[in-house]
Protein backbone atom coordinates (compact mmCIF):
# COMPACT_ATOMS: atom_id res chain seq x y z
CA UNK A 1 -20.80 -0.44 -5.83
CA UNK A 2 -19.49 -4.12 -7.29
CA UNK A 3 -15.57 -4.53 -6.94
CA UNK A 4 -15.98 -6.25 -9.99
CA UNK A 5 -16.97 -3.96 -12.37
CA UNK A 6 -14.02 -1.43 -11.04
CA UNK A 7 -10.91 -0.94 -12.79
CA UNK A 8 -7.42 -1.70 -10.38
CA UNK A 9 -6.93 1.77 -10.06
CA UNK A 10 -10.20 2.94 -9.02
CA UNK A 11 -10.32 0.36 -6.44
CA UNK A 12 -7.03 0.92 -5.12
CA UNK A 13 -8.13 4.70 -5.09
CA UNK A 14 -11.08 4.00 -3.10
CA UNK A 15 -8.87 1.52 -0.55
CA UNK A 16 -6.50 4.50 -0.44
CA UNK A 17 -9.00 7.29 0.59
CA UNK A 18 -10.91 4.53 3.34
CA UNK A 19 -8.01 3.09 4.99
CA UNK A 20 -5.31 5.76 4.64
CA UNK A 21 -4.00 5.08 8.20
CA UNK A 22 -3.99 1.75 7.81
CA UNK A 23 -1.59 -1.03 6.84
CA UNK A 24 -2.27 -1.99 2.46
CA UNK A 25 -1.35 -4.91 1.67
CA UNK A 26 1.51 -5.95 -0.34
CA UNK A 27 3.31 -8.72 -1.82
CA UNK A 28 6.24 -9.87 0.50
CA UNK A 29 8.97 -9.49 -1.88
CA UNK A 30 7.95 -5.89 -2.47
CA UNK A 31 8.33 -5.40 0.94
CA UNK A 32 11.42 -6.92 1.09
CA UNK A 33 12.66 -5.27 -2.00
CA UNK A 34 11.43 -2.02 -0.15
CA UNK A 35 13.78 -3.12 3.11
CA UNK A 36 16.69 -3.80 1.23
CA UNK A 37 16.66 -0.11 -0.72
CA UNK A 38 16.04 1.95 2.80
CA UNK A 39 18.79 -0.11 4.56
CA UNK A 40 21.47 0.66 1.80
CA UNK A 41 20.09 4.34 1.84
CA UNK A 42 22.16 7.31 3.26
CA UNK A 43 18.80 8.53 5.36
CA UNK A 44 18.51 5.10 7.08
CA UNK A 45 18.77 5.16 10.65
CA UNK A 46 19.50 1.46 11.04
CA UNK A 47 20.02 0.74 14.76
CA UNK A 48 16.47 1.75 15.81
CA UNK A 49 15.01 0.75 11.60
CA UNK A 50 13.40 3.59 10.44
CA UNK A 51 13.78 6.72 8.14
CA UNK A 52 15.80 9.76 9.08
CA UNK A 53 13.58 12.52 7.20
CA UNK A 54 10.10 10.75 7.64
CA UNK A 55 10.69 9.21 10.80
CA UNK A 56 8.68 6.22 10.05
CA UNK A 57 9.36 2.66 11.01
CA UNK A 58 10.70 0.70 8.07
CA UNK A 59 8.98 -2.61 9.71
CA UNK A 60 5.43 -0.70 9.05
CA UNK A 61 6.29 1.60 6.29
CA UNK A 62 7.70 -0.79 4.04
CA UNK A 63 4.19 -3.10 4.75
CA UNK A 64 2.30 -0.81 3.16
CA UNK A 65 1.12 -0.64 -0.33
CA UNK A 66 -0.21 3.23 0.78
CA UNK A 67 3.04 4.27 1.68
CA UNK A 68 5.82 5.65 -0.50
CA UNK A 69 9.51 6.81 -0.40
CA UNK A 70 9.81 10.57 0.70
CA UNK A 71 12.47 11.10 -1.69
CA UNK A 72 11.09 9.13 -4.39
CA UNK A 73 13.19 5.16 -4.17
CA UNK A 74 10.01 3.83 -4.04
CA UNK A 75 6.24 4.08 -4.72
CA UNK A 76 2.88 2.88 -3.63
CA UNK A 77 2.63 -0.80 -4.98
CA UNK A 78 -0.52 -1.38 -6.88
CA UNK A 79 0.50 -5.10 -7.75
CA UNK A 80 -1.99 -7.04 -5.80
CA UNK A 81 -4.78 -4.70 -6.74
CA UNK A 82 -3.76 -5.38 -10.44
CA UNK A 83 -3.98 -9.35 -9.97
CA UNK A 84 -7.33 -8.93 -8.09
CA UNK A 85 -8.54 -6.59 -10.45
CA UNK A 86 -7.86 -9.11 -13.36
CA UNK A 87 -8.75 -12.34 -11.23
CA UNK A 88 -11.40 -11.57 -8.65
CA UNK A 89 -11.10 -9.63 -5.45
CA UNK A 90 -10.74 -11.52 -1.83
CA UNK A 91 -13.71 -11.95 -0.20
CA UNK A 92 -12.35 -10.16 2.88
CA UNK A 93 -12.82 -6.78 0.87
CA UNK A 94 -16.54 -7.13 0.69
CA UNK A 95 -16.28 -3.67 2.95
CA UNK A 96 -15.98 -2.22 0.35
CA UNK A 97 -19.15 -2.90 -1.22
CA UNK A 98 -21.36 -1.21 1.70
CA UNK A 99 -21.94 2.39 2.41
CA UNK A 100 -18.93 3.66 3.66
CA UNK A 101 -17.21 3.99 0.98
CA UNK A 102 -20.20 5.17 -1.31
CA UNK A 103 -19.34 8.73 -3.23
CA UNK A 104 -15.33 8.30 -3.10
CA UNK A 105 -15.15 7.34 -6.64
């Protein structure tokens, strides 16, 4: 499989299903854009920073271009894995040119 030849939403697809419980990556001022919705939400819990219905920690949820918004403020960000998509993906995701992701597509 060559990164190259995938389309941004295939790849991000395929980084989804392999890393799932792991952090994405995202741009920082997604993430902070992310913060500043959950701490001016009703369901944030903001002494211990983290979501009332999901329970998550905003630190780690709102790092995480997998993660989303259980009641829909805000989505998975595919923004980096548009850029990459158009200019050339980091070297660092060579993983996911080798077997272990072979048949997710």
């Amino acid at each position: 499989m060559d990164l190259k030849n995938i389309p941004a939403e295939e790849s991000f697809e395929i980084f989804r299903r392999a890393f799932k419980y792991s952090r994405g990556i995202i741009k920082p001022e997604v993430k902070l854009e992310r913060l500043e919705i959950c701490n001016s939400c009703e369901h944030c819990n903001t002494e211990h920073a983290e979501c009332k219905l999901c329970g998550c920690g905003l630190l780690s949820k709102t790092n995480s271009s997998l993660e989303a918004c259980p009641i829909g403020k805000w989505k998975e960000s595919m923004d980096l894995w548009k850029e990459w998509a158009e200019e050339g993906y980091p070297e660092e995701f060579a993983v996911l040119n080798t077997k272990c992701c072979e048949g997710l597509l």
